[in-house]
C-alpha atoms as a PDB file:
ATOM      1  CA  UNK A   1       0.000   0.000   0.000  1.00  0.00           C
ATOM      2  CA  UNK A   2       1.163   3.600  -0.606  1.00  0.00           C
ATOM      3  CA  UNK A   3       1.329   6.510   1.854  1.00  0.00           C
ATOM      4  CA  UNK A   4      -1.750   8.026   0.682  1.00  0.00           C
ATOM      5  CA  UNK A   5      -4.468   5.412   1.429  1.00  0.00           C
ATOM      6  CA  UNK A   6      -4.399   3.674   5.001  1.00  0.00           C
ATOM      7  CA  UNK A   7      -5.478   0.240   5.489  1.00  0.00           C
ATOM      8  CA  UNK A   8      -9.150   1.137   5.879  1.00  0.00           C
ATOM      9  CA  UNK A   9      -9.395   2.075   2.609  1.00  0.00           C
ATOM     10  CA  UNK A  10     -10.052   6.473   2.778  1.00  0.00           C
ATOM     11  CA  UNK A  11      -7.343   8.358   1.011  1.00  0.00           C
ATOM     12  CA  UNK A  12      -5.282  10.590   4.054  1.00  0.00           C
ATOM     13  CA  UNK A  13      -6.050  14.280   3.622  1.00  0.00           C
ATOM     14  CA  UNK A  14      -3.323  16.711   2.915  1.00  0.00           C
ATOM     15  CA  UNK A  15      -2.791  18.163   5.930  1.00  0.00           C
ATOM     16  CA  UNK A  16      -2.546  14.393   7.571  1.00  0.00           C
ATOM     17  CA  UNK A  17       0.375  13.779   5.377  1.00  0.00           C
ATOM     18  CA  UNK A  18       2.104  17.206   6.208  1.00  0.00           C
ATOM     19  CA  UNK A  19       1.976  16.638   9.925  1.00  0.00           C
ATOM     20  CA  UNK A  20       3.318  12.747   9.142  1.00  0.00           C
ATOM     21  CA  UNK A  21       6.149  14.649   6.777  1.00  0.00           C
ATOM     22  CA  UNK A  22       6.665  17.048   9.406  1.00  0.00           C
ATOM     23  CA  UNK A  23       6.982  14.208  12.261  1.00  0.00           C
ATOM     24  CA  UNK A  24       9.500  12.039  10.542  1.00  0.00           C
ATOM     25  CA  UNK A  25      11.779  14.722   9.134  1.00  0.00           C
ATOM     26  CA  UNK A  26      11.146  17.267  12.385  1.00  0.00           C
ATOM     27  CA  UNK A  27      15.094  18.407  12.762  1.00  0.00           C
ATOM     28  CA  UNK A  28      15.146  19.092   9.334  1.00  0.00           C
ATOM     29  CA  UNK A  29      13.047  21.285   9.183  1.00  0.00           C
ATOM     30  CA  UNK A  30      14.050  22.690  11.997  1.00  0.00           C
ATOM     31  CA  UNK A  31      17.449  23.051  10.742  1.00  0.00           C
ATOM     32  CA  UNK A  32      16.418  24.584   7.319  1.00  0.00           C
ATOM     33  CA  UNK A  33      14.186  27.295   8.837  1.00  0.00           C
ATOM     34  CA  UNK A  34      16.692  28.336  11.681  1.00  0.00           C
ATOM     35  CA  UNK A  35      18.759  28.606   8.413  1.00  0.00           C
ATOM     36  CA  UNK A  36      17.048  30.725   6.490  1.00  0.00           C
ATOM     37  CA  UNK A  37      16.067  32.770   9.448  1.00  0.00           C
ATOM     38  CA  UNK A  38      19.966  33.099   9.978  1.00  0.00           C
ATOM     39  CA  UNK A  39      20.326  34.399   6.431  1.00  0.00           C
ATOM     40  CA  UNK A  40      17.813  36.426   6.586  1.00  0.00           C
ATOM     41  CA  UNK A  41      19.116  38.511   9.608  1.00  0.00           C
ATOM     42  CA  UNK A  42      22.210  38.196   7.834  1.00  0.00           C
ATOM     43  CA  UNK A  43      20.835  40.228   4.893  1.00  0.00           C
ATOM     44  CA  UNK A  44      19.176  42.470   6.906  1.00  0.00           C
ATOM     45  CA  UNK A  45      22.265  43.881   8.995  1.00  0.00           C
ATOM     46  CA  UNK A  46      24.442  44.121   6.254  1.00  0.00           C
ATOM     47  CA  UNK A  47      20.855  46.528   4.193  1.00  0.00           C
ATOM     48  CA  UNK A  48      21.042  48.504   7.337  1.00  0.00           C
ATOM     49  CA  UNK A  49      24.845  49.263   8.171  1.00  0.00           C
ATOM     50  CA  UNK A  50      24.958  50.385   4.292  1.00  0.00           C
ATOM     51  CA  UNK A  51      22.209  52.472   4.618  1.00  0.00           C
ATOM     52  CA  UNK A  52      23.577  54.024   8.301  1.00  0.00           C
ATOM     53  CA  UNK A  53      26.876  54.261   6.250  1.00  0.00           C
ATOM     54  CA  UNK A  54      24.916  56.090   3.007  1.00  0.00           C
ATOM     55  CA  UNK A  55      23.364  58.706   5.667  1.00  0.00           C
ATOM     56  CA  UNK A  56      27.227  59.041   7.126  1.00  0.00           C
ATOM     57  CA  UNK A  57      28.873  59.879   4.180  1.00  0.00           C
ATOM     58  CA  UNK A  58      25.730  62.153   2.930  1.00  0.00           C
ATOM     59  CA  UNK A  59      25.630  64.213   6.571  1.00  0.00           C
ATOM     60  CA  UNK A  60      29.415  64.382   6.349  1.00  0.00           C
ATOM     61  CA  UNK A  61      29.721  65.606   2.643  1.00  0.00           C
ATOM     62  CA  UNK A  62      27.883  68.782   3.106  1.00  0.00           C
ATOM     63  CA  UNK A  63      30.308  69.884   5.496  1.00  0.00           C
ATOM     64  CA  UNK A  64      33.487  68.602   4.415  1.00  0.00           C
ATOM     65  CA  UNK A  65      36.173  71.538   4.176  1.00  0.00           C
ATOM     66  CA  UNK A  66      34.740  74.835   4.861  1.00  0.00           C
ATOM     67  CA  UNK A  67      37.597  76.406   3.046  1.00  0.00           C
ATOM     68  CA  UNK A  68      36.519  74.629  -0.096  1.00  0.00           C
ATOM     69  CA  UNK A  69      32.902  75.914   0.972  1.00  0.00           C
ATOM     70  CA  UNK A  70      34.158  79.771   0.948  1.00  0.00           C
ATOM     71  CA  UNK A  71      36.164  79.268  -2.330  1.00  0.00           C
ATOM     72  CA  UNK A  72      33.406  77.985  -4.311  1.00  0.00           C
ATOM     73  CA  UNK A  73      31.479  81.310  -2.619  1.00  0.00           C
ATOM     74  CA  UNK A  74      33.803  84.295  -3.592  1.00  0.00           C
ATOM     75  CA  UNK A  75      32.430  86.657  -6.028  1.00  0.00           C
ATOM     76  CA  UNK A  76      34.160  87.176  -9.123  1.00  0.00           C
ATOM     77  CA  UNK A  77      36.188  89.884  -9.643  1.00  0.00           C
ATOM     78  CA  UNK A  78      34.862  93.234 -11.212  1.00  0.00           C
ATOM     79  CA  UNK A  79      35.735  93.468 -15.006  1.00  0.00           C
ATOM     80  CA  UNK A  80      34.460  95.198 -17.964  1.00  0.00           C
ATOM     81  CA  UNK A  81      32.381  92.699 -20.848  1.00  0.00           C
ATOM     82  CA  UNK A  82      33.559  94.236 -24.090  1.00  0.00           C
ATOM     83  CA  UNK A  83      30.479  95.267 -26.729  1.00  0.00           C
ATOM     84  CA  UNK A  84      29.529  92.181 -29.132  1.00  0.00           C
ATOM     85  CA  UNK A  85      26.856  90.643 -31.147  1.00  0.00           C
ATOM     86  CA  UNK A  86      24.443  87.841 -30.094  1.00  0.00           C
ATOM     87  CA  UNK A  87      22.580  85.851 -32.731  1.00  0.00           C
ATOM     88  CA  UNK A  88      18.757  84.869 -30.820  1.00  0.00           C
ATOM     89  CA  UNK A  89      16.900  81.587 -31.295  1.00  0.00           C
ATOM     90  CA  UNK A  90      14.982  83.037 -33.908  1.00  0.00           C
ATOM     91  CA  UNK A  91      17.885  84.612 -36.335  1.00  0.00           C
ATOM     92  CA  UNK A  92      18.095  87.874 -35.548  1.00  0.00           C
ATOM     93  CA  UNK A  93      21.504  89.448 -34.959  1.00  0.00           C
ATOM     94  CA  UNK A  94      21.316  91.922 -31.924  1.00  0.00           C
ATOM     95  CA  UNK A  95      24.395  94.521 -30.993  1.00  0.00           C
ATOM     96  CA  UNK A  96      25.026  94.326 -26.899  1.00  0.00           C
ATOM     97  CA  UNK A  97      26.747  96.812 -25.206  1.00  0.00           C
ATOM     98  CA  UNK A  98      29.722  96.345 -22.974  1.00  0.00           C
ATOM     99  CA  UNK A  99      29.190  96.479 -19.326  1.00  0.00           C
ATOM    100  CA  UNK A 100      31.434  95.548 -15.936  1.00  0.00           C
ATOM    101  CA  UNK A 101      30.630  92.823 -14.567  1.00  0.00           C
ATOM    102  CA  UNK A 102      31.257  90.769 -11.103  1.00  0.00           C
ATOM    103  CA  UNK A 103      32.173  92.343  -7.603  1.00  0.00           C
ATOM    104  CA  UNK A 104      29.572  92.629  -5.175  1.00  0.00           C
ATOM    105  CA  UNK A 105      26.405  94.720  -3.681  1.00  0.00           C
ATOM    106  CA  UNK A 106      29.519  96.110  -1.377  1.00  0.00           C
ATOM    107  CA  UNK A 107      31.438  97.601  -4.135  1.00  0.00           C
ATOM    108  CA  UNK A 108      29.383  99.851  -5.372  1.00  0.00           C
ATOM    109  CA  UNK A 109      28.906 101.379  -1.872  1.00  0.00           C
ATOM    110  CA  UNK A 110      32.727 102.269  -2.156  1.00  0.00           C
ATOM    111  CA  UNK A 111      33.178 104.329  -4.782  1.00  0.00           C
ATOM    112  CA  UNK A 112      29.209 105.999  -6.016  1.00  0.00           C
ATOM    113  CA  UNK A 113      31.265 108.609  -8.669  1.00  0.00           C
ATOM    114  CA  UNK A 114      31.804 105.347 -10.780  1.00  0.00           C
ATOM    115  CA  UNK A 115      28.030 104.054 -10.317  1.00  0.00           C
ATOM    116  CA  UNK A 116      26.825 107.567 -11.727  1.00  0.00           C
ATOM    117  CA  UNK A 117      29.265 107.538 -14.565  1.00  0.00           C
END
């Protein structure tokens, strides 16, 4: 006779034959799911120390050398833009004057005869 019909004849319901697997191969199972559960923590910790590491590196970037911070910030230096033409999207050809350009809001404070001029 095979597994699935006992000697009186009725054919053994599925979950009868999972708790018979389940009896005779107990520590295997056990074994497999403590396992996976293992593996499973295993891929967990290493998700969350690169992510804590991700957020490290990100906090620290913004603030890494404030000297590189106040480079990157200087204004440029004042300096005349000589006249030229600029061709527009369109075709046209348009004459722009020349200008200065650069320095800062502060500048102009310093000397007003040049502003007027």
């Amino acid at each position: 006779m095979n597994d699935s019909t006992p000697e009186d004849g009725e054919p053994t319901s599925f979950v009868e034959k999972t708790k018979n697997l389940y009896g005779k191969h107990k520590g295997k199972f056990l074994a497999a799911g403590t396992a996976l559960g293992g593996m499973a923590l295993a891929v967990v910790v290493v998700v969350a120390r690169k992510a804590m590491e991700q957020n490290a590196a990100e906090d620290t970037g913004s603030v890494a050398d404030p000297a590189a911070v106040d480079e990157r910030r200087k204004t440029p230096v004042k300096h005349p833009v000589v006249g030229h033409t600029r061709t527009l999207a369109d075709g046209r050809i348009v004459p722009v004057a020349g200008y200065e350009r650069g320095g800062s809001s502060d500048d102009e404070d310093e000397d007003p005869g040049e502003a007027a001029a």
